[in-house]
PDB file of N, CA and C in Angstrom:
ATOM      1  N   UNK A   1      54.185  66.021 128.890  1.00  0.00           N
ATOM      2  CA  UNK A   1      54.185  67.398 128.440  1.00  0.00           C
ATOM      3  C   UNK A   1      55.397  68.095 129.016  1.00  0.00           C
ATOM      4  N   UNK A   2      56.514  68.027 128.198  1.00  0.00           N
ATOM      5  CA  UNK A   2      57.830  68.880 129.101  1.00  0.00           C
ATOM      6  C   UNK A   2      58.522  69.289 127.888  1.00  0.00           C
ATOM      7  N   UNK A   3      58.080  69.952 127.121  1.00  0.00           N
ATOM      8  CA  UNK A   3      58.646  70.403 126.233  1.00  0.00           C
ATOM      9  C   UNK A   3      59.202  71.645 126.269  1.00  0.00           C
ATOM     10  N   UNK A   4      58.728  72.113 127.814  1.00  0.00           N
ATOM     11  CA  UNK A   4      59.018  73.592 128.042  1.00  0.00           C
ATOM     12  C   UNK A   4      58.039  74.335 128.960  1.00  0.00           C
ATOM     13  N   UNK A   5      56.946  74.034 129.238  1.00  0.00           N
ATOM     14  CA  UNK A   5      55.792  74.667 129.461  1.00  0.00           C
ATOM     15  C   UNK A   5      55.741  75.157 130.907  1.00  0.00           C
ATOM     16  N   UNK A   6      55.693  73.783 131.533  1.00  0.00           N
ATOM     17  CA  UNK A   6      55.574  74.015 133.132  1.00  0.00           C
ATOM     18  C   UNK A   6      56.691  74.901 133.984  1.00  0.00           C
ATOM     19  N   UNK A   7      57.726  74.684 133.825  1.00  0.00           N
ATOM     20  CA  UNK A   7      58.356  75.509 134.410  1.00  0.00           C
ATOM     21  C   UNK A   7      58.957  76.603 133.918  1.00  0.00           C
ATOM     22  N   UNK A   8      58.062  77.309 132.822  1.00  0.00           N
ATOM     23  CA  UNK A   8      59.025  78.698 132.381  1.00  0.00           C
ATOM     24  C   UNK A   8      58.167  79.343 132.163  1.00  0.00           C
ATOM     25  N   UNK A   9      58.608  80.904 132.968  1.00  0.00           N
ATOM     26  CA  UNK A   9      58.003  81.648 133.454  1.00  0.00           C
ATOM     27  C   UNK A   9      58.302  82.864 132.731  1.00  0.00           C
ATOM     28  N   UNK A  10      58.111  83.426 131.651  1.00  0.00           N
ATOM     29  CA  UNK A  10      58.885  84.477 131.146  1.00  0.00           C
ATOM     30  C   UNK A  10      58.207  86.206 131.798  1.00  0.00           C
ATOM     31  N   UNK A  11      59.384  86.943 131.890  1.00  0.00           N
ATOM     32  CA  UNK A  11      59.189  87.777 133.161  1.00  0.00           C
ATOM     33  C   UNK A  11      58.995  89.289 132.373  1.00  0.00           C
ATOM     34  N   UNK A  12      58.876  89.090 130.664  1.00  0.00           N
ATOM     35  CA  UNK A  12      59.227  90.833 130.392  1.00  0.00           C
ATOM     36  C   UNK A  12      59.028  90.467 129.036  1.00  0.00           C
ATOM     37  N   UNK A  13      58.052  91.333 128.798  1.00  0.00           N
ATOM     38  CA  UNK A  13      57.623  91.914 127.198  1.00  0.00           C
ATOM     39  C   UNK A  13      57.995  90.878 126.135  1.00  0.00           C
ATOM     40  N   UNK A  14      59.587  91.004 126.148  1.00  0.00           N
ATOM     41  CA  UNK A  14      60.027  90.295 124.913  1.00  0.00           C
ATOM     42  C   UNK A  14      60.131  88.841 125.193  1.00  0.00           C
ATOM     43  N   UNK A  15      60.177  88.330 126.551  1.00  0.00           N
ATOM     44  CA  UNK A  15      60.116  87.321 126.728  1.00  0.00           C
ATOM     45  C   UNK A  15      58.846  86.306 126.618  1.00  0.00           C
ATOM     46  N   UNK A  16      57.755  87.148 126.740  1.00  0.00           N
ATOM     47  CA  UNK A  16      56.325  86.878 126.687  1.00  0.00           C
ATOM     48  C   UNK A  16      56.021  86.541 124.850  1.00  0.00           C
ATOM     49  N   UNK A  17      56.573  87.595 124.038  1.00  0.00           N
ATOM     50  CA  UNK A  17      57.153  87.492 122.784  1.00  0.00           C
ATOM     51  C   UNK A  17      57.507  86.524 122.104  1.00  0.00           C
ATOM     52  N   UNK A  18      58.672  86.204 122.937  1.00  0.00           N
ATOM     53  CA  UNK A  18      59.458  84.827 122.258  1.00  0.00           C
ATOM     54  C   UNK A  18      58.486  83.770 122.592  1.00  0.00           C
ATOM     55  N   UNK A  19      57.803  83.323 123.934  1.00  0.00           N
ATOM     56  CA  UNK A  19      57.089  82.213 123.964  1.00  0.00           C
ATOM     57  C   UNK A  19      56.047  81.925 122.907  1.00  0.00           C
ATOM     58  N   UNK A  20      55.624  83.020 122.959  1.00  0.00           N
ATOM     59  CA  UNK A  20      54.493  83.277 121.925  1.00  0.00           C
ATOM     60  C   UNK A  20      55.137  82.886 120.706  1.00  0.00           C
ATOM     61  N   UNK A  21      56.018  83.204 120.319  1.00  0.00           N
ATOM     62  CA  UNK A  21      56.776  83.040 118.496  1.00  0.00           C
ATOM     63  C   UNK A  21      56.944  81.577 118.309  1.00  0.00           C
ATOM     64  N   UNK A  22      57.600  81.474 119.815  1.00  0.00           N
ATOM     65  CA  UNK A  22      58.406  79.492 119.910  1.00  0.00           C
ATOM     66  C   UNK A  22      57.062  78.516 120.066  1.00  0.00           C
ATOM     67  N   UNK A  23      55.828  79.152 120.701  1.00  0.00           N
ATOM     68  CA  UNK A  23      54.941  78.370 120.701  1.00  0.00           C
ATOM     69  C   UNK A  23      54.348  78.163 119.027  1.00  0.00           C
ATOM     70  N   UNK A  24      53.888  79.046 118.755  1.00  0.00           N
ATOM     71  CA  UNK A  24      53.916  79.199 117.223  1.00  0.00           C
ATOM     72  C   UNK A  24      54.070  78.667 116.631  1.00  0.00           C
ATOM     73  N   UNK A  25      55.058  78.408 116.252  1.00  0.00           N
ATOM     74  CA  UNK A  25      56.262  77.993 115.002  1.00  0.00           C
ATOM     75  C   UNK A  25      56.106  76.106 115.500  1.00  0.00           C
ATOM     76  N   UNK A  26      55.995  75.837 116.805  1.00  0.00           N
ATOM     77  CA  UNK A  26      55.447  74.919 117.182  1.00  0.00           C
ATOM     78  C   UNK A  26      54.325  74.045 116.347  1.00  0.00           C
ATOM     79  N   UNK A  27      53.331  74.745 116.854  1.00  0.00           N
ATOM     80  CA  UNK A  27      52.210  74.540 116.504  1.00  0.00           C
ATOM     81  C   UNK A  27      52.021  74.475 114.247  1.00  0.00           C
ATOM     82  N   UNK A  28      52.802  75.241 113.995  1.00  0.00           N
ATOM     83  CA  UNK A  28      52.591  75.749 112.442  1.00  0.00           C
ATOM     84  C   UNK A  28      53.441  74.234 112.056  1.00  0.00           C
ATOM     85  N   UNK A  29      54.196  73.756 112.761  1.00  0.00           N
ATOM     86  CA  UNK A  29      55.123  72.413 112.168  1.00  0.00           C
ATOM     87  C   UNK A  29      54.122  71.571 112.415  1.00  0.00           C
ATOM     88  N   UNK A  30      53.453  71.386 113.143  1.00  0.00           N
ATOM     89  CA  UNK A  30      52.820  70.288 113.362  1.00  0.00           C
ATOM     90  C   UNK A  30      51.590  70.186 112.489  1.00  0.00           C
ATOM     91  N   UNK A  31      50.640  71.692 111.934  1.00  0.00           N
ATOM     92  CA  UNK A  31      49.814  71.178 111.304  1.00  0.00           C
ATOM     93  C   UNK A  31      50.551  71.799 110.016  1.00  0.00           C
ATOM     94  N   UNK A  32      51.638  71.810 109.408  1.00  0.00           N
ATOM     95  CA  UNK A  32      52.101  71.478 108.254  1.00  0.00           C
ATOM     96  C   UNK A  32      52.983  70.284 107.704  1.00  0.00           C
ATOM     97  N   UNK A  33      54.618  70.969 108.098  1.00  0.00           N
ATOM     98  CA  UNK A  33      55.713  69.860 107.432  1.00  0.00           C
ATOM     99  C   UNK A  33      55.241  68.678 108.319  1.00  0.00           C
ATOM    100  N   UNK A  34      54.499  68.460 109.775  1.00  0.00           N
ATOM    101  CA  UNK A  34      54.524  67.179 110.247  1.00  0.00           C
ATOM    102  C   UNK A  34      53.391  66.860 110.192  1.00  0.00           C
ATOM    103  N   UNK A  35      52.419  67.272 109.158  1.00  0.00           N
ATOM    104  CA  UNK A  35      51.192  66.968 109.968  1.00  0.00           C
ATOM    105  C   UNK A  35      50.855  65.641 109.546  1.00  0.00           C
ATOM    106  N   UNK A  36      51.660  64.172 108.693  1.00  0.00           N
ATOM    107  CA  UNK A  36      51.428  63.258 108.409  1.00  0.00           C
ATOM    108  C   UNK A  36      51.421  62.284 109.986  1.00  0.00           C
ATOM    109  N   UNK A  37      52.675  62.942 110.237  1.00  0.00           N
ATOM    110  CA  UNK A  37      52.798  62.357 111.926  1.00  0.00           C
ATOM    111  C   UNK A  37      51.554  62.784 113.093  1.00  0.00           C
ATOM    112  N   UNK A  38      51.290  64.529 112.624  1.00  0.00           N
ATOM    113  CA  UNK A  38      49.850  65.004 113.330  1.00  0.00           C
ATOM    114  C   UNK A  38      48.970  64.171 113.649  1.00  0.00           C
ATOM    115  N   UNK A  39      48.422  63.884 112.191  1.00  0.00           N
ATOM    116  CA  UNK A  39      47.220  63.301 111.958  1.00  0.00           C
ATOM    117  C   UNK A  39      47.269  62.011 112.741  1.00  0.00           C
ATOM    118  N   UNK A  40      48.615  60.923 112.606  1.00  0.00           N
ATOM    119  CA  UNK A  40      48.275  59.485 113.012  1.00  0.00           C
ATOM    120  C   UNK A  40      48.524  59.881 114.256  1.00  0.00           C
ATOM    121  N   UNK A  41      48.820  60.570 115.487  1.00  0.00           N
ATOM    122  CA  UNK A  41      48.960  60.761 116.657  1.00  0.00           C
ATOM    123  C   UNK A  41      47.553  61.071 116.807  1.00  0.00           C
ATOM    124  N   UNK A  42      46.788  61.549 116.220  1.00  0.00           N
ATOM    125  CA  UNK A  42      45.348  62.007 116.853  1.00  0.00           C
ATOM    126  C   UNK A  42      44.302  60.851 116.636  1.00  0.00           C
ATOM    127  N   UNK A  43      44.903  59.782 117.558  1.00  0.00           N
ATOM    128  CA  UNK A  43      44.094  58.427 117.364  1.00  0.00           C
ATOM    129  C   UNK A  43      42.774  58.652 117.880  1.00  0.00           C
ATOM    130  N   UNK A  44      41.654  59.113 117.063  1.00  0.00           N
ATOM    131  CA  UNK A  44      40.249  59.167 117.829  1.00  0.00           C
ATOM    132  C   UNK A  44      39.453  57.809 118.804  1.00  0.00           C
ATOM    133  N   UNK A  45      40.481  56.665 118.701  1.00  0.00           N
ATOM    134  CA  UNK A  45      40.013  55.787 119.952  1.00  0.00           C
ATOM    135  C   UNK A  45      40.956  56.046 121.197  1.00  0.00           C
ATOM    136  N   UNK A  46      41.720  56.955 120.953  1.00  0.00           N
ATOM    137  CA  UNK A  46      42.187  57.379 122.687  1.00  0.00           C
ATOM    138  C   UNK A  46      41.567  58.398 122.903  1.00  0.00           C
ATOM    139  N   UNK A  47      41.692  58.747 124.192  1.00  0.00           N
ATOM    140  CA  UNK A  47      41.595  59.707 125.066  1.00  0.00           C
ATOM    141  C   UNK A  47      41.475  60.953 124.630  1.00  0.00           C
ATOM    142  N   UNK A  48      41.062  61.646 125.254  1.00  0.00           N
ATOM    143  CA  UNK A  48      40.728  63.394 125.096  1.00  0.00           C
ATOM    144  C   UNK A  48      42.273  64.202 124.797  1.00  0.00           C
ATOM    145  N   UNK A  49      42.412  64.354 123.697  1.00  0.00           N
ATOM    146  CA  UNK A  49      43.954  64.485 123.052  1.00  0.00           C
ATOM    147  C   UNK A  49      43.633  66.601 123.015  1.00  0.00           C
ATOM    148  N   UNK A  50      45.266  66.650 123.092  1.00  0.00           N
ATOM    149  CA  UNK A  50      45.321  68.318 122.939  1.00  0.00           C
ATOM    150  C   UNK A  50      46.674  68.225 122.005  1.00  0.00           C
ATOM    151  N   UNK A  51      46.573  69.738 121.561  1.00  0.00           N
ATOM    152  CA  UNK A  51      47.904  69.693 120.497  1.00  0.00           C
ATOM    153  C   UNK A  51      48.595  70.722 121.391  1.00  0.00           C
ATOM    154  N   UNK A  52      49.634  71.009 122.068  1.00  0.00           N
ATOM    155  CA  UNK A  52      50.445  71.571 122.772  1.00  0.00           C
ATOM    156  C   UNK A  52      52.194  72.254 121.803  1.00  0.00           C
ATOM    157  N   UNK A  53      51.601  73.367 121.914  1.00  0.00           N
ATOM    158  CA  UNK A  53      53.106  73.758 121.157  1.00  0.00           C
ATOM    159  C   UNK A  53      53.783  74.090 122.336  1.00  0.00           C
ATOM    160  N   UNK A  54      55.435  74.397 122.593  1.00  0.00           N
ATOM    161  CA  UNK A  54      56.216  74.662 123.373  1.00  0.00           C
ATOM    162  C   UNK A  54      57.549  75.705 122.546  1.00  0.00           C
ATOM    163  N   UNK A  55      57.589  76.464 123.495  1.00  0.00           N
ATOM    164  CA  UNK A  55      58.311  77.821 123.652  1.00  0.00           C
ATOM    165  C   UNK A  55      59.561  77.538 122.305  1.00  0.00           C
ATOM    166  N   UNK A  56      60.014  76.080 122.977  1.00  0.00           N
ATOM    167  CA  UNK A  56      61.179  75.637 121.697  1.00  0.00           C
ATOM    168  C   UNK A  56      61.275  75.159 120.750  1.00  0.00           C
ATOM    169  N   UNK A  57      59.653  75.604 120.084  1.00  0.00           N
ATOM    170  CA  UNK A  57      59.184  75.302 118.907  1.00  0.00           C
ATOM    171  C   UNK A  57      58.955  73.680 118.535  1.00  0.00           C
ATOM    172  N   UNK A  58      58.686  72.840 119.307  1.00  0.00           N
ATOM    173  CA  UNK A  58      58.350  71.708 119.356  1.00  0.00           C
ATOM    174  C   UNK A  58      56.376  71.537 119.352  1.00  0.00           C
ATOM    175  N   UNK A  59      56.264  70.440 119.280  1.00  0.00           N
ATOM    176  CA  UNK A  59      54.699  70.021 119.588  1.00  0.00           C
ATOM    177  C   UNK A  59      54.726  69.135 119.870  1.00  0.00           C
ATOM    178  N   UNK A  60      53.367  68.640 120.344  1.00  0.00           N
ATOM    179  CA  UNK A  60      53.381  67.165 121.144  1.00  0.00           C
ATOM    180  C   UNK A  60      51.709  67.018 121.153  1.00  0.00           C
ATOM    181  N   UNK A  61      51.383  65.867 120.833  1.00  0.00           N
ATOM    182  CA  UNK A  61      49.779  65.582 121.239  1.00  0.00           C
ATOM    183  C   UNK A  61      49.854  64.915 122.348  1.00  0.00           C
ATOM    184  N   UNK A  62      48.732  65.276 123.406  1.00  0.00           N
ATOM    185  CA  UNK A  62      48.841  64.531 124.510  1.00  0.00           C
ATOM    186  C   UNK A  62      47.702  64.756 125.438  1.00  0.00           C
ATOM    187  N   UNK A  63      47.321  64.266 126.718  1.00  0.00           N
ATOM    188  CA  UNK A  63      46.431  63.897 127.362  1.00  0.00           C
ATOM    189  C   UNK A  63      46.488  65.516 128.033  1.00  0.00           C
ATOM    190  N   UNK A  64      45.441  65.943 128.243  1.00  0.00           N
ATOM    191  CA  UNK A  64      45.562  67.655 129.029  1.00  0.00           C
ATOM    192  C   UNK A  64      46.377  67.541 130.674  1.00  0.00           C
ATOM    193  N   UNK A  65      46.816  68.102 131.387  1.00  0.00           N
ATOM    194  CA  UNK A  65      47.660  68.495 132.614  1.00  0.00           C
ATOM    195  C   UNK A  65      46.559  67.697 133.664  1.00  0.00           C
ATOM    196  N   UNK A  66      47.248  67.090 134.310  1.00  0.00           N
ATOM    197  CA  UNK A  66      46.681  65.980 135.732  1.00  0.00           C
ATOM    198  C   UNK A  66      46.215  67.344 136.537  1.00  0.00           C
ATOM    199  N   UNK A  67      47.130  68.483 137.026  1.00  0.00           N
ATOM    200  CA  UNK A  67      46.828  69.300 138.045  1.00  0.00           C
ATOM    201  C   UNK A  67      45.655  70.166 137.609  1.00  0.00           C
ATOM    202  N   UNK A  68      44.854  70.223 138.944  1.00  0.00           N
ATOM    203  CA  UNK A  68      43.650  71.035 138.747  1.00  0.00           C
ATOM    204  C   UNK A  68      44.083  71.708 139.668  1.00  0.00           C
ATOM    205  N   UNK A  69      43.598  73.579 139.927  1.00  0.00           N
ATOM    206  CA  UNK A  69      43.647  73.948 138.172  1.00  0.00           C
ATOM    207  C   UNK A  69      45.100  73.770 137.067  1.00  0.00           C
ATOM    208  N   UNK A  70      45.269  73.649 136.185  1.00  0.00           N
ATOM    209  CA  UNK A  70      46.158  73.744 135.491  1.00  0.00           C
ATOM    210  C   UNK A  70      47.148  74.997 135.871  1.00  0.00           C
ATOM    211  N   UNK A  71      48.283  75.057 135.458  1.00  0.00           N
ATOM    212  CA  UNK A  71      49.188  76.363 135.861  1.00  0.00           C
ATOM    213  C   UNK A  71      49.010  76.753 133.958  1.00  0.00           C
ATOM    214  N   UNK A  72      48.974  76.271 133.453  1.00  0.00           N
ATOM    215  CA  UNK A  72      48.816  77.437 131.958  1.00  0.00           C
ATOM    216  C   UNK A  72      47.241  76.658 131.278  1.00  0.00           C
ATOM    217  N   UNK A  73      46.698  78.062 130.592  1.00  0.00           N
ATOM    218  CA  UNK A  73      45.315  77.631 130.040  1.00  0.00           C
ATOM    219  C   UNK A  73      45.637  76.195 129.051  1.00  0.00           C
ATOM    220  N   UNK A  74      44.756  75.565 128.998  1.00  0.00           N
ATOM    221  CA  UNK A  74      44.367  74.099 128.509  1.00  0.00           C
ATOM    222  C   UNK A  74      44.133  74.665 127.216  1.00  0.00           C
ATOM    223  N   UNK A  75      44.784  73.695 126.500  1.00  0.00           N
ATOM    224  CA  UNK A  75      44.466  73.720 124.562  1.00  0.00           C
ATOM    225  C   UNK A  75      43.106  73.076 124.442  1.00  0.00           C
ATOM    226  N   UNK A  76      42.203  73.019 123.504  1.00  0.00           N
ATOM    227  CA  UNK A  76      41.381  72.426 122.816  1.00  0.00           C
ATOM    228  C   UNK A  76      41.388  71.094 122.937  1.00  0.00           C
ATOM    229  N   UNK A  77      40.600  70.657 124.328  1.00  0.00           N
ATOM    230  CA  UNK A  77      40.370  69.104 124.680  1.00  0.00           C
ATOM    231  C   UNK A  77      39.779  68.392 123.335  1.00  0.00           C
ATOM    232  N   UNK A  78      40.053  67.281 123.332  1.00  0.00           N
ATOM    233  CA  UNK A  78      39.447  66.259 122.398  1.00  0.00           C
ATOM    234  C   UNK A  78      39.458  66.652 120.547  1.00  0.00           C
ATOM    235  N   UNK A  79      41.123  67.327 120.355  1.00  0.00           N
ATOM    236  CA  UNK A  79      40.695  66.860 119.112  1.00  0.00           C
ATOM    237  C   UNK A  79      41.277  66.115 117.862  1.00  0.00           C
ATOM    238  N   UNK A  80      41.125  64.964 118.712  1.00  0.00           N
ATOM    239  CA  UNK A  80      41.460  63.850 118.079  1.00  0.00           C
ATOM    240  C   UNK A  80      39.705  63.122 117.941  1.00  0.00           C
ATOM    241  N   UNK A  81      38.419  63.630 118.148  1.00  0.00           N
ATOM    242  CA  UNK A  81      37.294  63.177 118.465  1.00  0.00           C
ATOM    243  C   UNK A  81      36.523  63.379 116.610  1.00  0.00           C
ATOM    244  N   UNK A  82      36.867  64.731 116.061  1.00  0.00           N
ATOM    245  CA  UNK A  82      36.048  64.903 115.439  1.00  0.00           C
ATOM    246  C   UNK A  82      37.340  64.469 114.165  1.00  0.00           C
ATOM    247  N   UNK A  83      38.453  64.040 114.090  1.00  0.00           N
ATOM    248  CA  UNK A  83      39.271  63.615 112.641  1.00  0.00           C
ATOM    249  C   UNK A  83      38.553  62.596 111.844  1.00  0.00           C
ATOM    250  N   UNK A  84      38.036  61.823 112.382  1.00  0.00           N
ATOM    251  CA  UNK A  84      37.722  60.828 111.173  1.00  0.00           C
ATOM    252  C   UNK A  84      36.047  61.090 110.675  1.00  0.00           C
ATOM    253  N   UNK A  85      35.415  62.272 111.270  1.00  0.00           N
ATOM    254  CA  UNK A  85      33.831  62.820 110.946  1.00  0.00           C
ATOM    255  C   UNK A  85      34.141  64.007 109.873  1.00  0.00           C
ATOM    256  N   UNK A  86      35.278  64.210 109.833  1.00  0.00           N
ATOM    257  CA  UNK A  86      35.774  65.100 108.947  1.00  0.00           C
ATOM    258  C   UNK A  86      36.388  65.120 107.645  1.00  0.00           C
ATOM    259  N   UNK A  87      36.709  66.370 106.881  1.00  0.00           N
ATOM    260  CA  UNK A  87      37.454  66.331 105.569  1.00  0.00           C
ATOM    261  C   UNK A  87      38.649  66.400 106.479  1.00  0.00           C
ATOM    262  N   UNK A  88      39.971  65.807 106.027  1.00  0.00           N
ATOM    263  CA  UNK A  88      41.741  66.332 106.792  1.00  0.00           C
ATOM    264  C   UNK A  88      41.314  67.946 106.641  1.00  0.00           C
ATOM    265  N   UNK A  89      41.202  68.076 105.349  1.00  0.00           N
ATOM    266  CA  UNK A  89      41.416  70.146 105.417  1.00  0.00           C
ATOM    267  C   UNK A  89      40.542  71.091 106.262  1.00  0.00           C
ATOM    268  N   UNK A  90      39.227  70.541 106.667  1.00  0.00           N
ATOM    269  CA  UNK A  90      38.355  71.147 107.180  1.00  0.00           C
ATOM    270  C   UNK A  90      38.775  70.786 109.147  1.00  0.00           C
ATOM    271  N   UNK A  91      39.293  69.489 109.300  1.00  0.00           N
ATOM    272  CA  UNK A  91      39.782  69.163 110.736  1.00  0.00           C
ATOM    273  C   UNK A  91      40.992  70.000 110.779  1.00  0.00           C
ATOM    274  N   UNK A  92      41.845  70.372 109.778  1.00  0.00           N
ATOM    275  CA  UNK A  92      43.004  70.773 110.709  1.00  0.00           C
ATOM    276  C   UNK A  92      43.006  72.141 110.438  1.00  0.00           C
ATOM    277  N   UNK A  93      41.913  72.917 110.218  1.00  0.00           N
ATOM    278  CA  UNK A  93      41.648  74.214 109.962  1.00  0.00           C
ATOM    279  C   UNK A  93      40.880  74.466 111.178  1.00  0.00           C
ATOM    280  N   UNK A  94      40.297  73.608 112.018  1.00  0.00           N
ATOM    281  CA  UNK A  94      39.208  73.234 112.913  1.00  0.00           C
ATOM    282  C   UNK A  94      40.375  73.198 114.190  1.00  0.00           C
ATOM    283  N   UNK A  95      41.377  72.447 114.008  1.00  0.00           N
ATOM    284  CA  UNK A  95      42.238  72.682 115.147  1.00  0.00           C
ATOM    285  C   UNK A  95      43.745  73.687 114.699  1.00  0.00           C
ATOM    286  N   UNK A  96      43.824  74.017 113.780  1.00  0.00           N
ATOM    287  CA  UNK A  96      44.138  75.466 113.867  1.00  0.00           C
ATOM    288  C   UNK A  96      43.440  76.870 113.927  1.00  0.00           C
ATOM    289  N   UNK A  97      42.278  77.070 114.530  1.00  0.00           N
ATOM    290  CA  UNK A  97      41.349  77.854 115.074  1.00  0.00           C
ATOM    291  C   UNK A  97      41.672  78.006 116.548  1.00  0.00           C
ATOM    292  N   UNK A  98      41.293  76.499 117.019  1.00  0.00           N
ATOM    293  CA  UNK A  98      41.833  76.183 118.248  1.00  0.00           C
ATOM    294  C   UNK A  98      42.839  76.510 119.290  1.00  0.00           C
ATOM    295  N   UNK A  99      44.108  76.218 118.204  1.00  0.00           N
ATOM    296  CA  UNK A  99      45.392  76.498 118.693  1.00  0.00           C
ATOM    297  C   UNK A  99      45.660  77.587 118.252  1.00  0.00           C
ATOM    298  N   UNK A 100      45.166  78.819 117.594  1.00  0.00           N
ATOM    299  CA  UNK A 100      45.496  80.530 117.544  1.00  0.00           C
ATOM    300  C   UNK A 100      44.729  80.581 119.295  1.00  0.00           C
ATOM    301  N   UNK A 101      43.718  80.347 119.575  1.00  0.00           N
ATOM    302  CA  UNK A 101      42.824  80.875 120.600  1.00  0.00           C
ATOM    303  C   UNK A 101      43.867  80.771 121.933  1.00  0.00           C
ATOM    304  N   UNK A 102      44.669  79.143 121.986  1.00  0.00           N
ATOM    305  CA  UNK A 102      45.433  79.007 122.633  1.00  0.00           C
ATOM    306  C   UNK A 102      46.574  79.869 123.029  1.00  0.00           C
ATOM    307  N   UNK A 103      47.080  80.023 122.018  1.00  0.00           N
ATOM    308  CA  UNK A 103      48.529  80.662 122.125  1.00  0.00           C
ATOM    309  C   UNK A 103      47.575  81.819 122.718  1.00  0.00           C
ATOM    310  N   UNK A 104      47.000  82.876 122.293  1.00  0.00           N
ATOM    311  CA  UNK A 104      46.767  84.375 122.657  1.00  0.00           C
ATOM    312  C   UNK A 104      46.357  83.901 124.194  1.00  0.00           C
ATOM    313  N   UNK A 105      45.390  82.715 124.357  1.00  0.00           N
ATOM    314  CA  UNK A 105      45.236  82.720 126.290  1.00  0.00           C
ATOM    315  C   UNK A 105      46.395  82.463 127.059  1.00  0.00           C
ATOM    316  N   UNK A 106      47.308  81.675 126.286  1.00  0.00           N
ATOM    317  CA  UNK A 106      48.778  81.425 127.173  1.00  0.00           C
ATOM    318  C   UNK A 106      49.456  82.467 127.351  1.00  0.00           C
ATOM    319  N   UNK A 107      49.462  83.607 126.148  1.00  0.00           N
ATOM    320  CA  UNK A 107      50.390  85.104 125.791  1.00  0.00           C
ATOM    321  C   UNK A 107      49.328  85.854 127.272  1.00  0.00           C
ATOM    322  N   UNK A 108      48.237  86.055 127.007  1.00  0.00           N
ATOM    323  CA  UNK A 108      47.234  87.050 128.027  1.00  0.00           C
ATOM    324  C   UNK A 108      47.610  85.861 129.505  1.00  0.00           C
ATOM    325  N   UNK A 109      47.955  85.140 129.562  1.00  0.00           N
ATOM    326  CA  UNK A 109      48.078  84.414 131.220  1.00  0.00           C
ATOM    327  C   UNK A 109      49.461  85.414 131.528  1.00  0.00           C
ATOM    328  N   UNK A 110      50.522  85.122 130.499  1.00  0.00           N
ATOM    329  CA  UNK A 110      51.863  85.443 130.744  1.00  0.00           C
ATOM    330  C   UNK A 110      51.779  86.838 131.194  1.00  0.00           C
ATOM    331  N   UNK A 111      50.895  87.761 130.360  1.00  0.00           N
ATOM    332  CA  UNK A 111      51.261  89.062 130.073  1.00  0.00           C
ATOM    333  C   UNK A 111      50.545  89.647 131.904  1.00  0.00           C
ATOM    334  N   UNK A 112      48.882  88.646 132.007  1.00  0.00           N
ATOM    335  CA  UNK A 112      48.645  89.575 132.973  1.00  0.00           C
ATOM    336  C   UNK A 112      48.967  88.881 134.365  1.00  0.00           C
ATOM    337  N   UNK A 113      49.916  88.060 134.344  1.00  0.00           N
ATOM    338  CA  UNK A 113      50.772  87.585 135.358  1.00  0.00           C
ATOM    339  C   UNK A 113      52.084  88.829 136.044  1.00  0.00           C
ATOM    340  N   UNK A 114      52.531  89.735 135.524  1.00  0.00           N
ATOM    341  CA  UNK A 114      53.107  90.575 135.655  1.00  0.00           C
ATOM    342  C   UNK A 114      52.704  92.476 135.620  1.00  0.00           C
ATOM    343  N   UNK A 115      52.610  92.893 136.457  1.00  0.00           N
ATOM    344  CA  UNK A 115      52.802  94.027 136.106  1.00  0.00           C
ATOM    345  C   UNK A 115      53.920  94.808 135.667  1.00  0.00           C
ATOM    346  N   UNK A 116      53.367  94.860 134.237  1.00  0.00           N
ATOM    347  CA  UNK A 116      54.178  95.829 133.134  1.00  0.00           C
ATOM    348  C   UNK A 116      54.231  97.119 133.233  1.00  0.00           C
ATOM    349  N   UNK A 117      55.760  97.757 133.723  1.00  0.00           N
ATOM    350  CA  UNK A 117      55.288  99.361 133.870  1.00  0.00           C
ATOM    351  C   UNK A 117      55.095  99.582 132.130  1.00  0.00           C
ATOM    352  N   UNK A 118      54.607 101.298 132.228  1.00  0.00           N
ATOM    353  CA  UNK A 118      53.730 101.838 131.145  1.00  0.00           C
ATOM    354  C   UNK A 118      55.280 101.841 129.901  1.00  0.00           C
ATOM    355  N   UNK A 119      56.222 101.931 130.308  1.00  0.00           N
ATOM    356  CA  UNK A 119      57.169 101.876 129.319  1.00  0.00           C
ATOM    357  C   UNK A 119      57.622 100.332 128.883  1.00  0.00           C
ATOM    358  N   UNK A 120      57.038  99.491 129.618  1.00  0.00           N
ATOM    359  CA  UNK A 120      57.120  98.222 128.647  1.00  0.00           C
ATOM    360  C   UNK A 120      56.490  97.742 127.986  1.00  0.00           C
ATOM    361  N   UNK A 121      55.483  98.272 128.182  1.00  0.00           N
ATOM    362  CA  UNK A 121      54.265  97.455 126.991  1.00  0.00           C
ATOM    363  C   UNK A 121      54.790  98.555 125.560  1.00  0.00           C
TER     364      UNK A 121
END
């Protein structure tokens, strides 16, 4: 997972912004123009899989963060579990639910990591 995540810390409004946009746009490639690649990465005989977008608009499926606690909220463990119990359209509507919930807990970690005076918000 180094697509961006762990070590960037964004310090101000618009920067909190951009992660949020770059995570995004992330996430929107993966369950669209890539989601042929999506889908076969979410091998339901591995491991407890997460879909991880990153700031530089990348994605990545992968095993959740070794460190407990995590330094940014955890995506939607395991869902590579329910793809093959499913319709494709109804699973990746199922983990794009998921990954909106994500981004807004990563945006609310960022945002209430800082105190924002009243003229930046």
């Amino acid at each position: 997972m180094d697509g961006g995540g762990a070590n960037y810390n964004p310090r101000t409004v618009e920067e909190v912004f951009r992660d949020f946009k770059g995570r995004r746009a992330g996430l929107i490639k993966a369950l669209t123009t890539d989601v042929e690649e999506f889908y076969q990465q979410c091998d339901p005989e591995k491991e407890n899989l997460c879909l991880y977008g990153f700031p530089s608009e990348q994605w990545e499926v992968n095993l959740p963060a070794e460190e407990v606690p995590p330094e940014l909220p955890e995506p939607a463990l395991g869902i590579n579990f329910a793809r093959d119990g499913m319709q494709e359209k109804d699973w990746l509507s199922l983990v794009a639910v998921h990954s909106d919930a994500w981004l807004l807990a990563v945006s609310f970690y960022f945002g209430a990591r800082f105190g924002f005076d009243k003229s930046d918000r």
